[in-house]
PDB file of N, CA and C in Angstrom:
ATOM      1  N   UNK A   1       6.648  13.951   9.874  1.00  0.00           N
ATOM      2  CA  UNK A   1       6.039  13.594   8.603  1.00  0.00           C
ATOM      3  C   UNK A   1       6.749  12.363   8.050  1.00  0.00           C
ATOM      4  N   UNK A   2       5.966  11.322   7.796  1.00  0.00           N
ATOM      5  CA  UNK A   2       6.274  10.233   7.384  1.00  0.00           C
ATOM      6  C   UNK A   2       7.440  10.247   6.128  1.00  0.00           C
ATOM      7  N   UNK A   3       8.783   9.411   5.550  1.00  0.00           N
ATOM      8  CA  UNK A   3       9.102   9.721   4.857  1.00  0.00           C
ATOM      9  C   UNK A   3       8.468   8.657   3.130  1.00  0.00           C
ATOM     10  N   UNK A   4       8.580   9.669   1.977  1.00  0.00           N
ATOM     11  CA  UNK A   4       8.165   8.678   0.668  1.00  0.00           C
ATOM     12  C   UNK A   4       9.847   8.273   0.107  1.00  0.00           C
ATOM     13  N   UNK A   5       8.760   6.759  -0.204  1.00  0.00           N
ATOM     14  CA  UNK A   5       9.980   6.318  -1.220  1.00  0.00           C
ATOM     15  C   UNK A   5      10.053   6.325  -2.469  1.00  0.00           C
ATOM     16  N   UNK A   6      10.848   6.172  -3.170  1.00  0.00           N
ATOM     17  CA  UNK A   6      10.806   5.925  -4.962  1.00  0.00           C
ATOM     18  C   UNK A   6      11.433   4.813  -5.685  1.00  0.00           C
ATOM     19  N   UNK A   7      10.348   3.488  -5.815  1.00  0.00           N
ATOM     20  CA  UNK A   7      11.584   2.338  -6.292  1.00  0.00           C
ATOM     21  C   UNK A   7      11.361   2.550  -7.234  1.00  0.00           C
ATOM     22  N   UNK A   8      12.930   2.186  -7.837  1.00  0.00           N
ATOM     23  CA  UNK A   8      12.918   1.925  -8.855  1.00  0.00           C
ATOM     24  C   UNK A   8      12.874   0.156  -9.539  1.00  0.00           C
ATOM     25  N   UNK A   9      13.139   0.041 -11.047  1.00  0.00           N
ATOM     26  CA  UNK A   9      12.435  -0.889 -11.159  1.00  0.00           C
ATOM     27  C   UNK A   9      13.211  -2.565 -11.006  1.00  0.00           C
ATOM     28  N   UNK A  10      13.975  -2.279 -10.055  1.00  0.00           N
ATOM     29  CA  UNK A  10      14.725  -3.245  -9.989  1.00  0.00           C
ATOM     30  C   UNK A  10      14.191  -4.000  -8.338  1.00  0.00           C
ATOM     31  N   UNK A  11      12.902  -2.989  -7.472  1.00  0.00           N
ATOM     32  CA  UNK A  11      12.498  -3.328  -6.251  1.00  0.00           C
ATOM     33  C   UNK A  11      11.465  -4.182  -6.570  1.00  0.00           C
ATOM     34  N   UNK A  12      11.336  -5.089  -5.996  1.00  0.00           N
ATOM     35  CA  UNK A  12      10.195  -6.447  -6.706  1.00  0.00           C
ATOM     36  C   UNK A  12       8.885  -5.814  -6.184  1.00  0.00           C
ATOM     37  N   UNK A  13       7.679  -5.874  -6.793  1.00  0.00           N
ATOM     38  CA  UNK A  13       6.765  -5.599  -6.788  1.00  0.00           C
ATOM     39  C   UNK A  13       5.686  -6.277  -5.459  1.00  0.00           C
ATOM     40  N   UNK A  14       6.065  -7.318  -5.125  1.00  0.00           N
ATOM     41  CA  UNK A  14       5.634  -7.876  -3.939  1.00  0.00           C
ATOM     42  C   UNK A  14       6.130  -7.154  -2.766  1.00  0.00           C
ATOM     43  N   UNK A  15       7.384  -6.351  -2.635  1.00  0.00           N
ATOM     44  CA  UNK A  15       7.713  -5.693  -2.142  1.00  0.00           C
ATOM     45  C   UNK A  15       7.067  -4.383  -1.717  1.00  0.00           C
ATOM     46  N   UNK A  16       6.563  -3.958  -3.064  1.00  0.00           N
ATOM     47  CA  UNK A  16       6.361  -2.850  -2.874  1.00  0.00           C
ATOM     48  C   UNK A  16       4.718  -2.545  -2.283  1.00  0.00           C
ATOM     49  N   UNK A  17       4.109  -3.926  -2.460  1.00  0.00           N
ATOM     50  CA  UNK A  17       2.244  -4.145  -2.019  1.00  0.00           C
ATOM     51  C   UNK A  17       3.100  -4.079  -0.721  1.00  0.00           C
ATOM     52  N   UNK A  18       3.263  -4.853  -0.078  1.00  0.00           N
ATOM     53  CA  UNK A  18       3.785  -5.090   1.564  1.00  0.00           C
ATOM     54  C   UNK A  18       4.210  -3.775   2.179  1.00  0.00           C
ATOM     55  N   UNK A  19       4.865  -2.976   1.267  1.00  0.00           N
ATOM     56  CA  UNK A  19       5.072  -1.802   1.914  1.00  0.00           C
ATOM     57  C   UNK A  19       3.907  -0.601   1.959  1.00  0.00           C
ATOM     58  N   UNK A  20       3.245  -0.649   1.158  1.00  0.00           N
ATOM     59  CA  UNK A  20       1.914  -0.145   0.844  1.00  0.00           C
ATOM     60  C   UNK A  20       0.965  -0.620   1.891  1.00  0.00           C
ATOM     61  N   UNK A  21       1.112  -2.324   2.387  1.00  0.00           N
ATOM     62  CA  UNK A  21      -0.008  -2.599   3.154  1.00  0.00           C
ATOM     63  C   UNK A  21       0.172  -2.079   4.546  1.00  0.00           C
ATOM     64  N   UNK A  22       1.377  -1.753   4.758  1.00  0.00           N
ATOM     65  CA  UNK A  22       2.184  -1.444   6.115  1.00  0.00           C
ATOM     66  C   UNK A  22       1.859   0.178   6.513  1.00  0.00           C
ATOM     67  N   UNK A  23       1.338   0.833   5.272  1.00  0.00           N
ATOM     68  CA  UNK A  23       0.948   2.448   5.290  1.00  0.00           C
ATOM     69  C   UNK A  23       1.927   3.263   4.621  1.00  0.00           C
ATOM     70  N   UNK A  24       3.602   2.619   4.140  1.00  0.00           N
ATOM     71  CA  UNK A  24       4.429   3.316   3.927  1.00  0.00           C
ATOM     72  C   UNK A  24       4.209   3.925   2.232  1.00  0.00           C
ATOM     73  N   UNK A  25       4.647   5.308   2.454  1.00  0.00           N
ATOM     74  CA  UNK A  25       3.898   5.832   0.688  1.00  0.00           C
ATOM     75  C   UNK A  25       5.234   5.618  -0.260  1.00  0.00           C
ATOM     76  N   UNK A  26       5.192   4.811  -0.875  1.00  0.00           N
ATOM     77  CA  UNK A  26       5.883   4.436  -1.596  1.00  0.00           C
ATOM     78  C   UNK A  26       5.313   4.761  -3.437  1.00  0.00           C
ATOM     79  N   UNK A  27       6.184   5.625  -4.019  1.00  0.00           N
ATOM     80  CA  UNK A  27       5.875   5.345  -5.682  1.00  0.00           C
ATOM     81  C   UNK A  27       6.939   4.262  -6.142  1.00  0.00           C
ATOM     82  N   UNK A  28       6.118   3.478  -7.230  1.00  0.00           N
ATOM     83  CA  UNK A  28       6.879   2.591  -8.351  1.00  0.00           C
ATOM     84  C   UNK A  28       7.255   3.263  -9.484  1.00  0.00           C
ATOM     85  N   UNK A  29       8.879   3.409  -9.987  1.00  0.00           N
ATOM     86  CA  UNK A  29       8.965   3.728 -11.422  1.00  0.00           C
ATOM     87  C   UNK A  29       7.915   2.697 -12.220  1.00  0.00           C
ATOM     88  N   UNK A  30       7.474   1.588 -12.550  1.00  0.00           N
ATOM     89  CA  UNK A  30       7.382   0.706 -13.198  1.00  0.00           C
ATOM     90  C   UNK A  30       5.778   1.413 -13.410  1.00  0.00           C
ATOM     91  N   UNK A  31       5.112   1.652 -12.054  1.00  0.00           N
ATOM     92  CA  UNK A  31       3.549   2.445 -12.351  1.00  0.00           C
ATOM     93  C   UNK A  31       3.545   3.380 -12.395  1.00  0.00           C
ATOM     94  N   UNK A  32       4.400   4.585 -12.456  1.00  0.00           N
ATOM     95  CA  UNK A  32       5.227   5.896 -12.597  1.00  0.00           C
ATOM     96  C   UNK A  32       4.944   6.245 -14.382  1.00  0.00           C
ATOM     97  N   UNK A  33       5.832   5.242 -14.557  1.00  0.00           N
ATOM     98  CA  UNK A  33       6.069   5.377 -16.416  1.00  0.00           C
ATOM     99  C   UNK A  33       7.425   5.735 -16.491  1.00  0.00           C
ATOM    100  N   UNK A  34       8.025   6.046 -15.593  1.00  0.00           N
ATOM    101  CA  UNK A  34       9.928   6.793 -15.215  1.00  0.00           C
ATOM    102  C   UNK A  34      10.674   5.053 -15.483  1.00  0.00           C
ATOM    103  N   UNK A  35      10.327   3.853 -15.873  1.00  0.00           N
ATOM    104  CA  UNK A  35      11.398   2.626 -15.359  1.00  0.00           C
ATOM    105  C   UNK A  35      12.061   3.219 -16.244  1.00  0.00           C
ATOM    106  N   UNK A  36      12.039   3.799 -17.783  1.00  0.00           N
ATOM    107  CA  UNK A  36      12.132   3.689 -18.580  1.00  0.00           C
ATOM    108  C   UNK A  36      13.727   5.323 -19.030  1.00  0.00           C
ATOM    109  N   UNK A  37      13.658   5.608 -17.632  1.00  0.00           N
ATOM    110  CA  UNK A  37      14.041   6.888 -17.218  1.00  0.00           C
ATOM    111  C   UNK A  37      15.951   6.369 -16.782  1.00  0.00           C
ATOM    112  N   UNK A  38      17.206   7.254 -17.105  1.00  0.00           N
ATOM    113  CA  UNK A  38      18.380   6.842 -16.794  1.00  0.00           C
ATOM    114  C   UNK A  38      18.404   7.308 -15.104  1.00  0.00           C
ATOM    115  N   UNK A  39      19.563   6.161 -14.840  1.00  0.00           N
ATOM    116  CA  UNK A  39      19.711   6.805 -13.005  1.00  0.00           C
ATOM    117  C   UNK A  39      19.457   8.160 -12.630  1.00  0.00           C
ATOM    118  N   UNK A  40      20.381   8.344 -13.439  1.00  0.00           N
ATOM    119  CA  UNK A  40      20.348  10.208 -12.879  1.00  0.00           C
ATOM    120  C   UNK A  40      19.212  10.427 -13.097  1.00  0.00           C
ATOM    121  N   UNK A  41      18.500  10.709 -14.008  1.00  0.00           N
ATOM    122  CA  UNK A  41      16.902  11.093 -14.421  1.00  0.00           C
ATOM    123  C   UNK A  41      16.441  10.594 -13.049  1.00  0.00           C
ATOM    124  N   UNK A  42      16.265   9.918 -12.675  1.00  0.00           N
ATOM    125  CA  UNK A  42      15.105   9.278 -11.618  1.00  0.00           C
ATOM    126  C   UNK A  42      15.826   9.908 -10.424  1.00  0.00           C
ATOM    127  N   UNK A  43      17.030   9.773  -9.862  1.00  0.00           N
ATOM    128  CA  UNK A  43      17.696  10.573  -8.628  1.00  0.00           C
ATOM    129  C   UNK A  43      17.064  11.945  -8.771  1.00  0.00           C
ATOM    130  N   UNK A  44      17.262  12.365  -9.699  1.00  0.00           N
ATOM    131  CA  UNK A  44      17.157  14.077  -9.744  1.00  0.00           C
ATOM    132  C   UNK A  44      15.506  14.094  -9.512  1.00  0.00           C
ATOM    133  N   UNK A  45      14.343  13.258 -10.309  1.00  0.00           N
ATOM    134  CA  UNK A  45      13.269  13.312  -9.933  1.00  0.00           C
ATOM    135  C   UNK A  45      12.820  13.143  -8.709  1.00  0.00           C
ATOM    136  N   UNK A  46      13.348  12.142  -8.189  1.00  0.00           N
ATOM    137  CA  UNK A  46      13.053  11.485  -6.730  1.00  0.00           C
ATOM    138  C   UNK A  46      13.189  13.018  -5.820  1.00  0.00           C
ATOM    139  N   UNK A  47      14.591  13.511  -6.374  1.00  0.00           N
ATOM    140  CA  UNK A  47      14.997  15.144  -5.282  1.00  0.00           C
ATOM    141  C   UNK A  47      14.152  15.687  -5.553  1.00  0.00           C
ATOM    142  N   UNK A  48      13.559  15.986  -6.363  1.00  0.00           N
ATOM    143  CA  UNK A  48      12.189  17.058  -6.975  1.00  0.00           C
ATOM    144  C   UNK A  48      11.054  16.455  -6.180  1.00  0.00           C
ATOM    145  N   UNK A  49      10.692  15.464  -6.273  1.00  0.00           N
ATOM    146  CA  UNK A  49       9.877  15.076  -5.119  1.00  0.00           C
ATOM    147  C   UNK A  49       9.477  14.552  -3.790  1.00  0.00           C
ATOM    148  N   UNK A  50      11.096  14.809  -3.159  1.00  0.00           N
ATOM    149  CA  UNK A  50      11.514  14.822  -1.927  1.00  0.00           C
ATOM    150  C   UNK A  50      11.554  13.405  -1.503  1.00  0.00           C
ATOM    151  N   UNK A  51      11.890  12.040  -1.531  1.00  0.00           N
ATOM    152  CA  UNK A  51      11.675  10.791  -1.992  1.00  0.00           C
ATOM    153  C   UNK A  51      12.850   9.879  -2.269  1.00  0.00           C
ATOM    154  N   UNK A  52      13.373   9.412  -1.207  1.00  0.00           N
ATOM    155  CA  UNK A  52      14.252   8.601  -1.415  1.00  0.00           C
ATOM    156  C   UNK A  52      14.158   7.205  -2.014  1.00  0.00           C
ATOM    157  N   UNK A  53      15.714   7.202  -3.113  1.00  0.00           N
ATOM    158  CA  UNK A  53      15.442   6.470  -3.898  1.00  0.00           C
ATOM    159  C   UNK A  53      15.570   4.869  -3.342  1.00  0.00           C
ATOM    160  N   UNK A  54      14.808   3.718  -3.763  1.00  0.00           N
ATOM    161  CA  UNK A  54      15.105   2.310  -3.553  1.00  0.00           C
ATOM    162  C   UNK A  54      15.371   1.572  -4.469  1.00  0.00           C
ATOM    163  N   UNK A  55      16.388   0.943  -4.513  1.00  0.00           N
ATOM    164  CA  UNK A  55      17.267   0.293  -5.598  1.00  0.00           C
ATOM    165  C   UNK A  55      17.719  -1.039  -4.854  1.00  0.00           C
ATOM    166  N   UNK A  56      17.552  -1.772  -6.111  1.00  0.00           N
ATOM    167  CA  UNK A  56      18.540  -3.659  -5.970  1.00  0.00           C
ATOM    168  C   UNK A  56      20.010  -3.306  -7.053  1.00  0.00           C
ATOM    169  N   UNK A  57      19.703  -1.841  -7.646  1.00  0.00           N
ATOM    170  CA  UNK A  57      20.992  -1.745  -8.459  1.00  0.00           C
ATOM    171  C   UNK A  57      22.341  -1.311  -7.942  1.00  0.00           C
ATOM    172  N   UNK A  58      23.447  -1.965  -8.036  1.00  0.00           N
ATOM    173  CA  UNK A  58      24.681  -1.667  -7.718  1.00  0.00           C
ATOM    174  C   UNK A  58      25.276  -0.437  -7.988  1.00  0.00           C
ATOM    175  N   UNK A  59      25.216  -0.368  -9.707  1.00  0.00           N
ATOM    176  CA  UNK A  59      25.314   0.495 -10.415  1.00  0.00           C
ATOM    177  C   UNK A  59      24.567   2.273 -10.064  1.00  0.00           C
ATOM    178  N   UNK A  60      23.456   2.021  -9.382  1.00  0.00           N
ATOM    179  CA  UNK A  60      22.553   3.095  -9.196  1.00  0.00           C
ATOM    180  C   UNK A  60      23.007   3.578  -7.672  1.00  0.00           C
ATOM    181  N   UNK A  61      23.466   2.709  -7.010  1.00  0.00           N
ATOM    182  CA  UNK A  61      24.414   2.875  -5.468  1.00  0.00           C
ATOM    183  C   UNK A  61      25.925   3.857  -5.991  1.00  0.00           C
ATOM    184  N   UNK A  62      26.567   3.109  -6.882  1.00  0.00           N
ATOM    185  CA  UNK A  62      28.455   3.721  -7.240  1.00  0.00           C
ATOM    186  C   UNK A  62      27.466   5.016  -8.130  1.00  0.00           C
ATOM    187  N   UNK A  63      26.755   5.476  -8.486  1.00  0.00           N
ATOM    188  CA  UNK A  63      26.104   6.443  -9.090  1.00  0.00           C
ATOM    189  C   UNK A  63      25.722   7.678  -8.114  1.00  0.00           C
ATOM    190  N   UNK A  64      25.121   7.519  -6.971  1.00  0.00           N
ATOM    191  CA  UNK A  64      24.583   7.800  -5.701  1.00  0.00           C
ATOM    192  C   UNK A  64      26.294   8.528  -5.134  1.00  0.00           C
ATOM    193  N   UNK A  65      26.809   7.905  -4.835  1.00  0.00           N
ATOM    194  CA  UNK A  65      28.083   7.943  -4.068  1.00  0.00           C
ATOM    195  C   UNK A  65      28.873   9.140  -4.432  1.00  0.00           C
ATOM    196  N   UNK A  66      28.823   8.649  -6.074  1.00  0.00           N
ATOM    197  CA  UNK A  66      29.724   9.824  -6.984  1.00  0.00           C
ATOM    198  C   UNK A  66      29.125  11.289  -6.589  1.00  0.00           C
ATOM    199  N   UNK A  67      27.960  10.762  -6.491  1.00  0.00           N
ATOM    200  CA  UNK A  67      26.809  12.491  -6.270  1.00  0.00           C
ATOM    201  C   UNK A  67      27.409  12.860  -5.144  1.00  0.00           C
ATOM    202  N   UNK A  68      27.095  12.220  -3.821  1.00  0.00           N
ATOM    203  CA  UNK A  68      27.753  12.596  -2.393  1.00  0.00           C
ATOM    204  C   UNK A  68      29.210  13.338  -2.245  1.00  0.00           C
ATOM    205  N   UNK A  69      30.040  12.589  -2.851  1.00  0.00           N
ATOM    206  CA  UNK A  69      31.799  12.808  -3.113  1.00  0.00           C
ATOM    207  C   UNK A  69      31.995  14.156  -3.757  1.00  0.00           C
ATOM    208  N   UNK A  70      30.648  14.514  -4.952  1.00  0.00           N
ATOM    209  CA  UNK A  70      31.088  15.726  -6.447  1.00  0.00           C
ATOM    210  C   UNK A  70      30.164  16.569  -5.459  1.00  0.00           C
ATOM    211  N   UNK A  71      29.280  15.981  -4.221  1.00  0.00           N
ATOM    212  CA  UNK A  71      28.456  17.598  -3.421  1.00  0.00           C
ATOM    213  C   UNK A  71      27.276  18.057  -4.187  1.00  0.00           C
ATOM    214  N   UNK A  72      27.066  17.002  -5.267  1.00  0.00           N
ATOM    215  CA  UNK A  72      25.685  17.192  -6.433  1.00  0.00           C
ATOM    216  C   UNK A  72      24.798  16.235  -5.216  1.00  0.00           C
ATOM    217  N   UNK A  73      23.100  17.095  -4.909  1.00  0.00           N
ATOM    218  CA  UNK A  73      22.211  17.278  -3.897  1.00  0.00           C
ATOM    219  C   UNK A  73      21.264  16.079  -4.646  1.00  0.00           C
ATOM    220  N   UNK A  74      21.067  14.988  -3.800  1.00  0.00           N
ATOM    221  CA  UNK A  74      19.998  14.487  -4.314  1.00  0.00           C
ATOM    222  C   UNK A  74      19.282  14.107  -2.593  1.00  0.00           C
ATOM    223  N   UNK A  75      18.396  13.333  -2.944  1.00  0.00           N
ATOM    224  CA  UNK A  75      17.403  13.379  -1.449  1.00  0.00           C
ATOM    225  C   UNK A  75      17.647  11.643  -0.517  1.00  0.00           C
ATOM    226  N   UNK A  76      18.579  11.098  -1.563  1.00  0.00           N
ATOM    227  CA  UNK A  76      18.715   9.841  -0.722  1.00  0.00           C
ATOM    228  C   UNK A  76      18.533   8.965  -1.731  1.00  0.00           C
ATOM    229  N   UNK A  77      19.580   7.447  -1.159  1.00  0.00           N
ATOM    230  CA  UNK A  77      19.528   6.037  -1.925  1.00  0.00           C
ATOM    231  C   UNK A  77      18.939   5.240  -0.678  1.00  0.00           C
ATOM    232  N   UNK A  78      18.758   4.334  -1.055  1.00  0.00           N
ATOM    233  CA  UNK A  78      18.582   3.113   0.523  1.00  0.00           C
ATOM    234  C   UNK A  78      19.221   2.205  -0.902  1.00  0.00           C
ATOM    235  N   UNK A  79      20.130   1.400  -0.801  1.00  0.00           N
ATOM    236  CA  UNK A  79      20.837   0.007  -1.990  1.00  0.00           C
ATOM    237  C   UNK A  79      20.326  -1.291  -0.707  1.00  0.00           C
ATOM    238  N   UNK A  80      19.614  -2.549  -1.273  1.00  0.00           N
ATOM    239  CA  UNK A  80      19.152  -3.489  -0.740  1.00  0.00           C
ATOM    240  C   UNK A  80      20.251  -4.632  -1.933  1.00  0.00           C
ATOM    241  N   UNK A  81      21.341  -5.317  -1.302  1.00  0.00           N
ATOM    242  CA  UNK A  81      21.723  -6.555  -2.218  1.00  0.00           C
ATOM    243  C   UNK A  81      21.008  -7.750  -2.361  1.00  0.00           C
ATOM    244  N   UNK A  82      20.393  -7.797  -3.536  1.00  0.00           N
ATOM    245  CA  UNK A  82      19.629  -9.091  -3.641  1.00  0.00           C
ATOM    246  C   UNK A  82      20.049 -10.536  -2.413  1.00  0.00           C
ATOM    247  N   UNK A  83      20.839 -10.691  -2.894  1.00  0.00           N
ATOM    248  CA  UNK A  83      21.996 -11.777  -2.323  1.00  0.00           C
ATOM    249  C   UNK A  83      21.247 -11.951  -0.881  1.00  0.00           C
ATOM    250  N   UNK A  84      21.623 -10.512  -0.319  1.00  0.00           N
ATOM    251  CA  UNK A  84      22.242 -10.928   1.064  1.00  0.00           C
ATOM    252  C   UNK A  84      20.812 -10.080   2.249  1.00  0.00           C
ATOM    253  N   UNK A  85      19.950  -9.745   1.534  1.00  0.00           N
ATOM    254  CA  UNK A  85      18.797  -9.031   2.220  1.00  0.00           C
ATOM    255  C   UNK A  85      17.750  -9.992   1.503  1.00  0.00           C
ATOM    256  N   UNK A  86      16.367 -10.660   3.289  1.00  0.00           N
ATOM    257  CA  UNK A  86      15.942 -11.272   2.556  1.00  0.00           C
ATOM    258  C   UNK A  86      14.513 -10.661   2.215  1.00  0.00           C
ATOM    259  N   UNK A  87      13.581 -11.048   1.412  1.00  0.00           N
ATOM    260  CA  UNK A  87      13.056 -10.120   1.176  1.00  0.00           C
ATOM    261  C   UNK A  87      11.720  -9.398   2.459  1.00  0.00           C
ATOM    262  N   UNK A  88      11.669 -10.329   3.785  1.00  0.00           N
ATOM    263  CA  UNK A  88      10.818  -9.906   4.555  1.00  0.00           C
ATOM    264  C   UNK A  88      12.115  -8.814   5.267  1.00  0.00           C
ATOM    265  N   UNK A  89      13.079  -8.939   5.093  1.00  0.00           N
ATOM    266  CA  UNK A  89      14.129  -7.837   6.068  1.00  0.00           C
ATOM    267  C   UNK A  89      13.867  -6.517   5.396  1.00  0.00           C
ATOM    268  N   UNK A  90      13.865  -6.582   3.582  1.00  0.00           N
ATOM    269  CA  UNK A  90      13.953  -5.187   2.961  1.00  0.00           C
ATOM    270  C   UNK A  90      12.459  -4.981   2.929  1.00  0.00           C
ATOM    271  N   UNK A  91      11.527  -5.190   3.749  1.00  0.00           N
ATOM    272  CA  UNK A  91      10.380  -4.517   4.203  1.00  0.00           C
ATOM    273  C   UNK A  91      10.231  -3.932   4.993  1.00  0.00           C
ATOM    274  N   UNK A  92      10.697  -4.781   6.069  1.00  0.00           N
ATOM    275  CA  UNK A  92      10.861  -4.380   7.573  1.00  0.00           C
ATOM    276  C   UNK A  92      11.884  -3.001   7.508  1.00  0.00           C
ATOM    277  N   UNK A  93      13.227  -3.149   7.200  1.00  0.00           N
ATOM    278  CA  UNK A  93      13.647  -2.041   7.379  1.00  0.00           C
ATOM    279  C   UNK A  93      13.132  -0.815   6.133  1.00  0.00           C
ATOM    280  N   UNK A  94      12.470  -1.035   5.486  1.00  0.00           N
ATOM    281  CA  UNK A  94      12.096   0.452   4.583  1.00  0.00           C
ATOM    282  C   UNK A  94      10.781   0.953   5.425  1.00  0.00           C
ATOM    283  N   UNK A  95      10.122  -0.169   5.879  1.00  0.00           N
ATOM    284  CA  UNK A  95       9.362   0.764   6.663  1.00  0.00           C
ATOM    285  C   UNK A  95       9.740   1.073   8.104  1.00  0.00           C
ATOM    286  N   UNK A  96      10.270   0.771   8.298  1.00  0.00           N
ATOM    287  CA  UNK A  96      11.118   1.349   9.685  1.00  0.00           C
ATOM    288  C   UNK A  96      12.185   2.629   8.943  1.00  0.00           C
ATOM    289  N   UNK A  97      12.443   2.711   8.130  1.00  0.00           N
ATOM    290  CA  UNK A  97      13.071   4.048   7.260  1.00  0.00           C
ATOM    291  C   UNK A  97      12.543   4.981   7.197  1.00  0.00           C
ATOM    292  N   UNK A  98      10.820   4.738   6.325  1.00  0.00           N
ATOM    293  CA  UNK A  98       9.970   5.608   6.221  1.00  0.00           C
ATOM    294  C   UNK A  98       9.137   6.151   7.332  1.00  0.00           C
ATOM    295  N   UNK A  99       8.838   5.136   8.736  1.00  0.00           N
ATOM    296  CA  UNK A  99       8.566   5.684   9.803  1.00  0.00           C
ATOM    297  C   UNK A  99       9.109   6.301  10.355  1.00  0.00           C
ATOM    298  N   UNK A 100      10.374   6.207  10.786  1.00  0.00           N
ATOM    299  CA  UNK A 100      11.239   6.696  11.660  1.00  0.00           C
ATOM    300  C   UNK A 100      11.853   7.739  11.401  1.00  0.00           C
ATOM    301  N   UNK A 101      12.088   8.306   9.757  1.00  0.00           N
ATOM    302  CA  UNK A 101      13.074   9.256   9.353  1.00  0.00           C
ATOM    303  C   UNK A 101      12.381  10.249   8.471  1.00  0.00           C
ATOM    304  N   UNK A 102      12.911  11.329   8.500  1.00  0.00           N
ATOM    305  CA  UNK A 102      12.394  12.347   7.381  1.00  0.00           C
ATOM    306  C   UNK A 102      13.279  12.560   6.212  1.00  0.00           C
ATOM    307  N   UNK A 103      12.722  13.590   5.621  1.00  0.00           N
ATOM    308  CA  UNK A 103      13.723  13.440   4.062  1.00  0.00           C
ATOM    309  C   UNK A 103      14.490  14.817   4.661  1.00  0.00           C
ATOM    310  N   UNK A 104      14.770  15.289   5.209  1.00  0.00           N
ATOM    311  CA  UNK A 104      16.198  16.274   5.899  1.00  0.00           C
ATOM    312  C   UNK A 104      17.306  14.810   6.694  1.00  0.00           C
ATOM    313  N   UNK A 105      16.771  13.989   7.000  1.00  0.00           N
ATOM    314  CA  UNK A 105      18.070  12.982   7.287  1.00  0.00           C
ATOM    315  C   UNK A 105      18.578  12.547   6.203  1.00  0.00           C
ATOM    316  N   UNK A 106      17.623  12.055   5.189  1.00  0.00           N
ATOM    317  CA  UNK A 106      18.313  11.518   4.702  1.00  0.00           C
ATOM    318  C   UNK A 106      19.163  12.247   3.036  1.00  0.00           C
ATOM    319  N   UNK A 107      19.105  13.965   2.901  1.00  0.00           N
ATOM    320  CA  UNK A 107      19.859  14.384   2.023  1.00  0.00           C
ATOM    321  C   UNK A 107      20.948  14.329   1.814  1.00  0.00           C
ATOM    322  N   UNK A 108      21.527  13.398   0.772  1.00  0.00           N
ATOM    323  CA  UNK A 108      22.764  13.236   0.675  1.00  0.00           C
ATOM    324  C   UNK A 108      23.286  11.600   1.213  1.00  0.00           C
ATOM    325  N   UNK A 109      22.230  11.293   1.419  1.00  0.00           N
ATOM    326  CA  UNK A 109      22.651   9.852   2.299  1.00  0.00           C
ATOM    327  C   UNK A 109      22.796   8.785   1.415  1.00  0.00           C
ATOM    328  N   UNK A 110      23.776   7.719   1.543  1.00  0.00           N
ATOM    329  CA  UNK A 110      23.597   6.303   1.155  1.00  0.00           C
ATOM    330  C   UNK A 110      23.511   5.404   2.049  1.00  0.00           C
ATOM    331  N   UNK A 111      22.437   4.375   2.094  1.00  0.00           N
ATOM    332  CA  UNK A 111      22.699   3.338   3.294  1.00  0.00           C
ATOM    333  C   UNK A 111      22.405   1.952   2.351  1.00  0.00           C
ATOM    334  N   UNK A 112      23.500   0.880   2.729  1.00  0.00           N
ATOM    335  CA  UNK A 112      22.739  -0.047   2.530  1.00  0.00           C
ATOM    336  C   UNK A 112      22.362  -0.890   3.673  1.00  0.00           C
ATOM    337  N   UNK A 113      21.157  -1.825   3.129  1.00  0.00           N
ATOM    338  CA  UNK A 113      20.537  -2.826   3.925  1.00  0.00           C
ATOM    339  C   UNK A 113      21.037  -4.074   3.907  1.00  0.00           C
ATOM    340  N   UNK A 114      21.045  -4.740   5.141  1.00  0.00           N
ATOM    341  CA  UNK A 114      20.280  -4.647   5.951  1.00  0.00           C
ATOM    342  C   UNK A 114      20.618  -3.696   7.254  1.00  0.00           C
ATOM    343  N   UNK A 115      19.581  -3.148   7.779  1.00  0.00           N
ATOM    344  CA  UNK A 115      20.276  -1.905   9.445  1.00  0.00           C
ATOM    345  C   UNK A 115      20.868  -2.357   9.965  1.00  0.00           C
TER     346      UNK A 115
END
């Protein structure tokens, strides 16, 4: 079963059509109504709906981590650094994420991009 993602609103929106055009099921906080929602709020939602989270935030990564370290269950980060991922790479690999992996790999996981 294919895996879903959950960007939040820091994943550019061109991003997120491309991943959509590719088949990958991706929700937007931003068309959600959640941008508006704190990290944790959206981690804990994302776990409720099995949905790993996608973030350009740093902050939402050292947030992620703390969860992993304290053994508090969320369903996954993928962190993409603006900087240094370009934006046809953080397509390519989220949908190679969402094809390739289920949401039992990735509980508890942080990865950043690029693979």
């Amino acid at each position: 079963m294919p895996l879903g993602l959950y960007a939040d609103v820091h994943v550019p929106g061109p991003a997120i059509l491309q991943l959509r055009l590719r088949g990958v099921d991706v929700l937007a906080a931003t068309e959600e109504g959640t941008n508006e929602l704190l990290d944790d709020e959206l981690l804990e939602l994302a776990a409720s709906l099995q949905r790993v989270v996608v973030t350009q935030d740093i902050r939402f990564r050292v947030l992620a981590e703390n969860w992993q370290r304290s053994g508090r269950r969320f369903a996954g980060l993928v962190f993409s650094h603006q900087r240094y991922v370009s934006f046809g790479q953080l397509v390519l690999d989220l949908g190679l994420i969402a094809k390739a992996t289920d949401a039992a790999y990735w509980e508890n996981r942080v990865v950043q991009l690029p693979l």
